[in-house]
Protein backbone atom coordinates (compact mmCIF):
# COMPACT_ATOMS: atom_id res chain seq x y z
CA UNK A 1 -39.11 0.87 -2.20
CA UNK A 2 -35.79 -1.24 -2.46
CA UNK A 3 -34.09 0.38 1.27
CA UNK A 4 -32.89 -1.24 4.03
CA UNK A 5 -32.73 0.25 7.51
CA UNK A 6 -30.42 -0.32 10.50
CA UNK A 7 -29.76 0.87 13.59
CA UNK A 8 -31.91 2.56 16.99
CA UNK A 9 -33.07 5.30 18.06
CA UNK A 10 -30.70 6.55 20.14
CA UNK A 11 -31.08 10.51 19.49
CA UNK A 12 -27.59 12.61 18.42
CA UNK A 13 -27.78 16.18 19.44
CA UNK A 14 -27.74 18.06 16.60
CA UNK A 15 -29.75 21.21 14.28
CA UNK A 16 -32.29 19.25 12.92
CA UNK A 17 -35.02 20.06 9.79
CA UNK A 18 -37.32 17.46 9.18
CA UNK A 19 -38.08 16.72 5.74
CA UNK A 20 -40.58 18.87 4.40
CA UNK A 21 -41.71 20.50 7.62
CA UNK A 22 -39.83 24.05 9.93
CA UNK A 23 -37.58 23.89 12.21
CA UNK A 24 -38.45 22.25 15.35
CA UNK A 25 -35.80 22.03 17.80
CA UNK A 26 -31.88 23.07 17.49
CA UNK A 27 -29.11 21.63 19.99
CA UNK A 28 -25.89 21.02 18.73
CA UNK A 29 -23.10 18.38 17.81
CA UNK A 30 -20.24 17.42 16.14
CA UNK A 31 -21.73 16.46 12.87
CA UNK A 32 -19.24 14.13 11.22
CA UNK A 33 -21.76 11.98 9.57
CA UNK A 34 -23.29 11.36 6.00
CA UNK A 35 -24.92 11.16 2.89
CA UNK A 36 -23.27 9.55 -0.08
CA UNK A 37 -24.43 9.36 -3.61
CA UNK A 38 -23.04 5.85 -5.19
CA UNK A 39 -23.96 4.06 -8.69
CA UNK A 40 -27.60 3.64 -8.61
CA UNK A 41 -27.50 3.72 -4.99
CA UNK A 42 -27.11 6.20 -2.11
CA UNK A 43 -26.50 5.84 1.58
CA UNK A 44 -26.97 8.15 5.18
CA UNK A 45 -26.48 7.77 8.72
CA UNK A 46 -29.64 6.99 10.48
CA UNK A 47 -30.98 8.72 13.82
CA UNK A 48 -30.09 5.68 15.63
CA UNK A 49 -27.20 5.32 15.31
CA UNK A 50 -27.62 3.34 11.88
CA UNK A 51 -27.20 3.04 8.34
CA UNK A 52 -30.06 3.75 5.71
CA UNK A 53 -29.09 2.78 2.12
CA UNK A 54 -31.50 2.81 -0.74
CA UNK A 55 -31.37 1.74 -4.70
CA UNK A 56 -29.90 -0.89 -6.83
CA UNK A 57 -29.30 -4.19 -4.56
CA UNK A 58 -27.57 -6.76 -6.88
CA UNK A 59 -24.23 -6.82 -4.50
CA UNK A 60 -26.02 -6.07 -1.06
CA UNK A 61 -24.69 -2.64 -1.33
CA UNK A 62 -27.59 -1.60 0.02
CA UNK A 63 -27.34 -4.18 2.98
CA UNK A 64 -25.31 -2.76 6.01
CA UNK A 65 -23.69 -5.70 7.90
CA UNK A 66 -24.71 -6.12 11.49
CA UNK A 67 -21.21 -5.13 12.22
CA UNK A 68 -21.48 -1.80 10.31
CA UNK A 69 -24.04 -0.79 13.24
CA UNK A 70 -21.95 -1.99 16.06
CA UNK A 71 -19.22 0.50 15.90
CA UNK A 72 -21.95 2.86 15.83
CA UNK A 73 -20.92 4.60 12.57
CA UNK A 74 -20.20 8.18 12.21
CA UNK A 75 -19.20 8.92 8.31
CA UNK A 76 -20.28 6.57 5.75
CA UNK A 77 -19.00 6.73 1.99
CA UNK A 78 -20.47 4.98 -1.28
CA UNK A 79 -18.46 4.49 -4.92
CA UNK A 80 -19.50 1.69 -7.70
CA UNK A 81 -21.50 -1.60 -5.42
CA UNK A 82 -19.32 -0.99 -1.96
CA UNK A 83 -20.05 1.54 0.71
CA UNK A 84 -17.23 2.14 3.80
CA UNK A 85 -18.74 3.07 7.02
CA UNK A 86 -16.38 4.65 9.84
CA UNK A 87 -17.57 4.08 13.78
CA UNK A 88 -17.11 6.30 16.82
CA UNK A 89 -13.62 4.31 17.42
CA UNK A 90 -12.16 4.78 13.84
CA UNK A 91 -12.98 1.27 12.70
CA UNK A 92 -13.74 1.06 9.49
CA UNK A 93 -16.37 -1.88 8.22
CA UNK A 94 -17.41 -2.32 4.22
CA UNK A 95 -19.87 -3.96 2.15
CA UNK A 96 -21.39 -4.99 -0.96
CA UNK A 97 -19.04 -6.28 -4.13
CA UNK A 98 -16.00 -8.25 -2.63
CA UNK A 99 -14.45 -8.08 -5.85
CA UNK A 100 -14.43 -6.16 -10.36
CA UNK A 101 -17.25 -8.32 -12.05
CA UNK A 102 -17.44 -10.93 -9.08
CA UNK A 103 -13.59 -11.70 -9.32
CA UNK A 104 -11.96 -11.98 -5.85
CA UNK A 105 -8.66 -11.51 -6.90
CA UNK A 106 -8.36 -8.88 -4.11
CA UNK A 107 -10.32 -7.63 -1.08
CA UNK A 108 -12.05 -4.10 -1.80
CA UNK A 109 -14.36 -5.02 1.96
CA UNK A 110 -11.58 -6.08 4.20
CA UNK A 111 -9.72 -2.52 5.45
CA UNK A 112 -6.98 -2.14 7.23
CA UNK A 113 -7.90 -3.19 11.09
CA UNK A 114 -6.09 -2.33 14.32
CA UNK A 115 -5.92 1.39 13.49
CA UNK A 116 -8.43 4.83 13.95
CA UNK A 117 -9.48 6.20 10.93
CA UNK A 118 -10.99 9.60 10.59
CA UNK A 119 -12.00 9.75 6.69
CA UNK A 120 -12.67 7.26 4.25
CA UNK A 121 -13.13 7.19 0.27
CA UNK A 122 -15.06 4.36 -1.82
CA UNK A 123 -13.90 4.51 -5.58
CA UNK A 124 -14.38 2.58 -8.45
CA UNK A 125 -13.19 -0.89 -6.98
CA UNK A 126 -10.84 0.42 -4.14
CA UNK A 127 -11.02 1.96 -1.12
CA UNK A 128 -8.74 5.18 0.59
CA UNK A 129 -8.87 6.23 4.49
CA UNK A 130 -6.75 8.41 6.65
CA UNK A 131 -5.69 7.63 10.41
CA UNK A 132 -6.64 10.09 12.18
CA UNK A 133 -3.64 10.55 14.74
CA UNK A 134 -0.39 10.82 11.79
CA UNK A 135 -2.99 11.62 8.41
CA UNK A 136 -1.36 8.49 6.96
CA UNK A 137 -3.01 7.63 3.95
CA UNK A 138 -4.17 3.86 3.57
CA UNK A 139 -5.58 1.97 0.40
CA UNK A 140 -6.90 -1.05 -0.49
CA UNK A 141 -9.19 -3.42 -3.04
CA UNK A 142 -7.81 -3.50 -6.63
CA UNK A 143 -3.95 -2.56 -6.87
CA UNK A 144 -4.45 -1.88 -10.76
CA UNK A 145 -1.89 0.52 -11.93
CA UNK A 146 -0.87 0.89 -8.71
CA UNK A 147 -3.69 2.79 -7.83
CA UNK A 148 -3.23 0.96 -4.02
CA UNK A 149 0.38 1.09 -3.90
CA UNK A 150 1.33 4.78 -4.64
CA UNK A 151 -0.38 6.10 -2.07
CA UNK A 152 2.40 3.78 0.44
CA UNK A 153 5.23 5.18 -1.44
CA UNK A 154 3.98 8.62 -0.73
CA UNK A 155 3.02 8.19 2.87
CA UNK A 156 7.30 6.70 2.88
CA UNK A 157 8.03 10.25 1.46
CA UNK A 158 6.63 11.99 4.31
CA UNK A 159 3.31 13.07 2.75
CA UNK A 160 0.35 13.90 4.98
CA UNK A 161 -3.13 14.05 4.01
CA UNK A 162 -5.97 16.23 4.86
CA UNK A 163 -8.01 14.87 2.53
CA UNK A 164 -8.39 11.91 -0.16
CA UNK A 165 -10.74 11.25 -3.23
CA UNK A 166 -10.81 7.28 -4.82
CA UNK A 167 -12.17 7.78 -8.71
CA UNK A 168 -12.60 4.85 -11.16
CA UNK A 169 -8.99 4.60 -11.88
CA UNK A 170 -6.62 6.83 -10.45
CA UNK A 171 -6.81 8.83 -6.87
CA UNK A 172 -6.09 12.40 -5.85
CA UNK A 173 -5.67 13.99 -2.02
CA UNK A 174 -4.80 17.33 -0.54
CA UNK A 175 -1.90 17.44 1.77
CA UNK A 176 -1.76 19.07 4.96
CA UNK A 177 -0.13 21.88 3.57
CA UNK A 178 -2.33 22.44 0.81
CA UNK A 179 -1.01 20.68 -2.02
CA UNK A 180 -2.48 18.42 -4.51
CA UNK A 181 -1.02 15.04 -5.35
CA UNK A 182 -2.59 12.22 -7.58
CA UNK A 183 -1.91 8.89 -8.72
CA UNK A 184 -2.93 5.74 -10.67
CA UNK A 185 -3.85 5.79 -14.21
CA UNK A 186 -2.62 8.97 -16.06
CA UNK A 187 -3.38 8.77 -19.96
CA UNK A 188 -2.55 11.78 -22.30
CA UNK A 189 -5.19 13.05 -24.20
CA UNK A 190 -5.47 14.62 -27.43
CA UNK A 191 -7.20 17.90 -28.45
CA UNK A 192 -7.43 18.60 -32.39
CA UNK A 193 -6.44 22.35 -33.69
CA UNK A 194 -7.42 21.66 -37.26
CA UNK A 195 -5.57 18.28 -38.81
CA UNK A 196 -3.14 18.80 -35.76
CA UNK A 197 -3.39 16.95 -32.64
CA UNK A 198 -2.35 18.17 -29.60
CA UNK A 199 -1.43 16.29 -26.34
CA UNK A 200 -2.33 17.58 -22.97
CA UNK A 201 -2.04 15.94 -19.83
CA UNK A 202 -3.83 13.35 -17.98
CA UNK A 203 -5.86 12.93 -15.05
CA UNK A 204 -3.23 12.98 -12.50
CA UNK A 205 -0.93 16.18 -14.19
CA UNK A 206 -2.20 18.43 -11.28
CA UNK A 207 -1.96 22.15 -12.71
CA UNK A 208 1.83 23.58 -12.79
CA UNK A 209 1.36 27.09 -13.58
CA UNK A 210 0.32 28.50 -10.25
CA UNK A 211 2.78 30.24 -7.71
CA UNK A 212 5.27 27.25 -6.87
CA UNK A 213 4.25 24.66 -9.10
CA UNK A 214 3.49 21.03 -8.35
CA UNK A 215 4.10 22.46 -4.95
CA UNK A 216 1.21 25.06 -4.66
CA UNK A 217 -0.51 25.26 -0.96
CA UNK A 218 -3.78 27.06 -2.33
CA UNK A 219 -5.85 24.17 -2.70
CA UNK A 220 -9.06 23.71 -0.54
CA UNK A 221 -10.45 19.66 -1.99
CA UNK A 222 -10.22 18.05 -4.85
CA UNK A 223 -12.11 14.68 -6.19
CA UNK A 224 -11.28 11.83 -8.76
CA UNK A 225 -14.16 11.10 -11.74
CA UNK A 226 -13.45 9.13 -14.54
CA UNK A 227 -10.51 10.06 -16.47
CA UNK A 228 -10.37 14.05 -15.33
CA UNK A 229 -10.03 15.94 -12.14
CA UNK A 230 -11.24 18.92 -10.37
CA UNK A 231 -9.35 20.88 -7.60
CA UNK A 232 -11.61 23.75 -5.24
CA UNK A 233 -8.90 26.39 -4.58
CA UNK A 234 -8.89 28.40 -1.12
CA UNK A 235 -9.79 31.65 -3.03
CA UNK A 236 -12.77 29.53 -4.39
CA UNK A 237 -12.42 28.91 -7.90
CA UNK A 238 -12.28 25.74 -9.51
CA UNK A 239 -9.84 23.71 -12.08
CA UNK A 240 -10.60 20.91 -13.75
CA UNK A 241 -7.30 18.66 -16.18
CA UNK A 242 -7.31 15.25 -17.59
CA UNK A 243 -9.86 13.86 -20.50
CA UNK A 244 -12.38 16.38 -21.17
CA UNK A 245 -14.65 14.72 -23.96
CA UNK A 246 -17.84 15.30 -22.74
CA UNK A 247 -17.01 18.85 -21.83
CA UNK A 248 -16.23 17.97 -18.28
CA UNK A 249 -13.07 20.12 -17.78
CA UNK A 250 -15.36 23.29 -18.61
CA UNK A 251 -15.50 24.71 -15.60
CA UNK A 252 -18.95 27.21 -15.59
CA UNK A 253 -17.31 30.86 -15.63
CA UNK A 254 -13.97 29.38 -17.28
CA UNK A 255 -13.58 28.64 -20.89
CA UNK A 256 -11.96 24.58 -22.93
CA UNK A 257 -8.51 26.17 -23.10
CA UNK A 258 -8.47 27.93 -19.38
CA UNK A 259 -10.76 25.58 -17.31
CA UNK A 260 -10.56 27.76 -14.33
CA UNK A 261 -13.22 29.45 -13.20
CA UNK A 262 -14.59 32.24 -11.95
CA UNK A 263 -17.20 32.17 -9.54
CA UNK A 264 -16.80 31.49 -6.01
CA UNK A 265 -17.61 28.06 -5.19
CA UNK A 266 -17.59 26.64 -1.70
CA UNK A 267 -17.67 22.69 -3.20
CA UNK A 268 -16.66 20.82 -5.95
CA UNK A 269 -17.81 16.93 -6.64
CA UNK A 270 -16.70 14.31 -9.12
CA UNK A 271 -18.34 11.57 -10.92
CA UNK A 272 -17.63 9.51 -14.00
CA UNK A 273 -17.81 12.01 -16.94
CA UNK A 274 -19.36 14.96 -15.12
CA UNK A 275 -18.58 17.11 -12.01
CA UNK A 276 -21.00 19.27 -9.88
CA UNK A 277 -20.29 22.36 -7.54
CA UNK A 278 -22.24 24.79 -5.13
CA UNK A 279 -21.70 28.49 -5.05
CA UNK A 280 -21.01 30.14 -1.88
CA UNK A 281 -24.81 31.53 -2.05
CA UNK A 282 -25.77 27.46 -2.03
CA UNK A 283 -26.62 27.80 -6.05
CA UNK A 284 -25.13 24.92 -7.85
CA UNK A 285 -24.55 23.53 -11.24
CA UNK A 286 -23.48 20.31 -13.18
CA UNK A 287 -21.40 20.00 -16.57
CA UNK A 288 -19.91 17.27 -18.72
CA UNK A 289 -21.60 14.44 -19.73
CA UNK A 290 -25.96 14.92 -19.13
CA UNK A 291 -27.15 12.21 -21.04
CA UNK A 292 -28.86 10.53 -18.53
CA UNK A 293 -29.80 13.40 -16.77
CA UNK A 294 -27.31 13.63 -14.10
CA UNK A 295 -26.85 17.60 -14.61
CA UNK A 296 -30.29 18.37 -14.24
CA UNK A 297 -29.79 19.47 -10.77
CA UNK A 298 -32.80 21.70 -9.43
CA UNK A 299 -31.85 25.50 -10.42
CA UNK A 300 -34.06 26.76 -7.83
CA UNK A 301 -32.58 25.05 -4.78
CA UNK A 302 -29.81 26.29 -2.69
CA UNK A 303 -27.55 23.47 -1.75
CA UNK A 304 -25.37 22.83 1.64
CA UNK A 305 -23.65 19.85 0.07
CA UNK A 306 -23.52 17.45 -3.33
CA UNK A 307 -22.91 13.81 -3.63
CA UNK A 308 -22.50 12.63 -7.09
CA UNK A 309 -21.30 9.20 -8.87
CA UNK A 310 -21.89 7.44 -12.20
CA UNK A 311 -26.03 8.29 -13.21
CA UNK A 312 -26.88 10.28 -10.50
CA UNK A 313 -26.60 12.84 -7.69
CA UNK A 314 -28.46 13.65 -4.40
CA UNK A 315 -27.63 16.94 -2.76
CA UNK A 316 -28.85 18.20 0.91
CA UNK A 317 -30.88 22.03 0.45
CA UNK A 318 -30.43 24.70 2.82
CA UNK A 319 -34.04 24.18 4.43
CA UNK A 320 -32.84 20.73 5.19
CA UNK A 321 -34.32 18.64 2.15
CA UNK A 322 -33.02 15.80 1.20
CA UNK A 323 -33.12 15.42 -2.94
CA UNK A 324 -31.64 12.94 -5.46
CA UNK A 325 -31.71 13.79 -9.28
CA UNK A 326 -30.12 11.99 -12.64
CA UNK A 327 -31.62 8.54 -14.10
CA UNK A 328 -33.60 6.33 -11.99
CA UNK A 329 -33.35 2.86 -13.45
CA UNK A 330 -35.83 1.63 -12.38
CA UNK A 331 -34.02 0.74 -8.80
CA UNK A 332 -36.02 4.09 -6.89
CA UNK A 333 -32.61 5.46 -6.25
CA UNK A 334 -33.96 8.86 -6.53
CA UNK A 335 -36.28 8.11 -4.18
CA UNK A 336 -34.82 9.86 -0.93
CA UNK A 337 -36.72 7.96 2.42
CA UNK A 338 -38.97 9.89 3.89
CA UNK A 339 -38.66 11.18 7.29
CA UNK A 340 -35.21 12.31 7.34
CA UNK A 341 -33.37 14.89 9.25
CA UNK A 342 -30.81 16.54 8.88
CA UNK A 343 -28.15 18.69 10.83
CA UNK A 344 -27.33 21.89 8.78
CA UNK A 345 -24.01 22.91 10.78
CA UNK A 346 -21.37 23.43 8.16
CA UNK A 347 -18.22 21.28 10.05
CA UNK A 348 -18.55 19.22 6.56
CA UNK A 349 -15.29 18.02 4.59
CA UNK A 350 -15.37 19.57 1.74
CA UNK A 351 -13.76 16.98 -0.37
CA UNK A 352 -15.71 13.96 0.91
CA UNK A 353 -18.69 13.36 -0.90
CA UNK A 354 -20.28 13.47 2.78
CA UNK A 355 -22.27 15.25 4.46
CA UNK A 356 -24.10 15.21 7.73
CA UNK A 357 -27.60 13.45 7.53
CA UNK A 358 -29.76 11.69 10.26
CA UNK A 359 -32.55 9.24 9.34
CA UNK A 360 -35.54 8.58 11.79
């Protein structure tokens, strides 16, 4: 199959299930690490510690630089043909497309250097992290409606971040206080009553009509698809706004005019034109756009985590396997490696499109 492999063997402590087999040992770690679901292509930390990628290969997004190994990576995060890996230090080192449809009119795989990073997001062209001492909140790659830029002018307004989510086109984040802020492209969409056409908001109108507004603190995560977005909330339902064509603002247990749900979810992940959550029992579900199979998520599975983009998803089970699901085309991105591992402690962030995964 199309993979590359990097890295040692150098063994992290950690709860480990091999794939397909019991339980066979349990010590315990800190388990930033990951697994991260990009277009036609998915990528984990290895055992070593490495980088495993797997899938569609055009870009070498499936290539780890030497480099990426060296600062001996701890969270590694995938979006259209780049991947973001962040080592024990809080570099951060990228690779795969330098640039939209070849074009190297900016630099989506040169980050910010000189600084320690704690989280890092790989959208649609551009890339978001957060410094881990002042939760600063750093862009780069494609500056398209100011999709780079905005998040500068809100890091001058004093806004922290706890978390960050890069989409195609626009970019959302919770604060440290629990708000939700977005920005890049917004477009109004239009829902027909009839002959009469009514405009609603756009992907970046976060919700107003909680307790205090723009300014609510409830939020848990939130992630960036296409042209909609989808906010966990601390009491664990989920709302979804922007363009809801293919039915992705219908939240499962909400309704197209109220999108908000109501079953408890513990997750909620993003892609183009569909979304993805798991319940707090680990059940999970997919809506929007299933064309290509991307919500036909295994019902009988209970899930830790999700990772979802563009045509597919891969998602890590409570018994520790490792699964990817949605349209293989024909690059074996739904073929998962064999042989992995994977810690099943919890310290996940739940916005991140990460979880903790070990290769060996």
């Amino acid at each position: 199959m199309p993979s590359s492999t990097y890295g040692g063997e150098i063994q992290f402590l950690g709860l480990l299930v091999l794939l397909g087999s019991t339980l066979t040992s349990a010590t315990y770690c800190d388990p930033v690490n990951a697994l991260a679901a990009g277009s036609s292509f998915a990528c984990g930390l290895t055992y070593g510690p490495g980088i495993e990628c797997w899938g569609k290969n055009n870009m070498g997004q499936i290539e780890p630089p030497a480099t990426a190994i060296a600062i001996e990576p701890k969270f590694v995060s995938t979006g259209d043909v780049q991947a973001c890996a962040i080592g024990k230090d809080g570099d951060i080192v990228c690779w795969g497309q330098p640039g939209s449809n070849g074009q190297t009119g900016y630099d989506i795989l040169t980050p910010p250097t000189g600084l320690n990073f704690k989280y890092v997001t790989v959208g649609y062209h551009f890339s978001c992290a957060i410094t881990a001492v002042t939760n600063e909140g750093i862009c780069w790659g494609d500056d398209n409606n100011d999709r780079v830029s905005d998040v500068a002018a809100l890091n001058s307004s004093g806004v922290r971040w706890n978390s960050l989510s890069a989409g195609t086109s626009h970019g959302c984040g919770v604060t440290i206080e629990g708000m939700v802020r977005c920005w890049g492209v917004n477009i109004d969409y239009k829902i027909y009553d009839g002959d009469n056409a009514v405009t609603k908001g756009g992907q970046c109108d976060v919700p107003t009509y909680y307790p205090g507004g723009v300014n609510y603190t409830g939020w848990e995560s939130v992630c960036a698809g296409g042209q909609f977005s989808c906010g966990l909330l601390k009491n664990g339902t989920i709302d979804c706004w922007g363009r809801g064509q293919h039915g992705q603002l219908d939240v499962p247990g909400g309704g197209s005019v109220s999108t908000i749900s109501t079953t408890v979810y513990k997750e909620v992940q993003c892609a183009k034109n569909n979304a993805c959550a798991v319940r707090i029992d680990g059940s999970s579900i997919c809506w929007g756009y299933g064309g290509r199979n991307e919500n036909d998520i295994p019902s009988t599975i209970r899930f830790h985590a999700l990772s979802t983009w563009f045509r597919h998803g891969c998602g890590i089970a409570l018994n520790g396997t490792t699964m990817c699901w949605g349209d293989d085309r024909g690059f074996n991105e739904l073929d998962v490696p064999t042989g992995i591992q994977v810690s099943l402690s919890p310290k996940h962030h739940p916005s991140s499109n990460h979880y903790p995964i070990y290769f060996r």
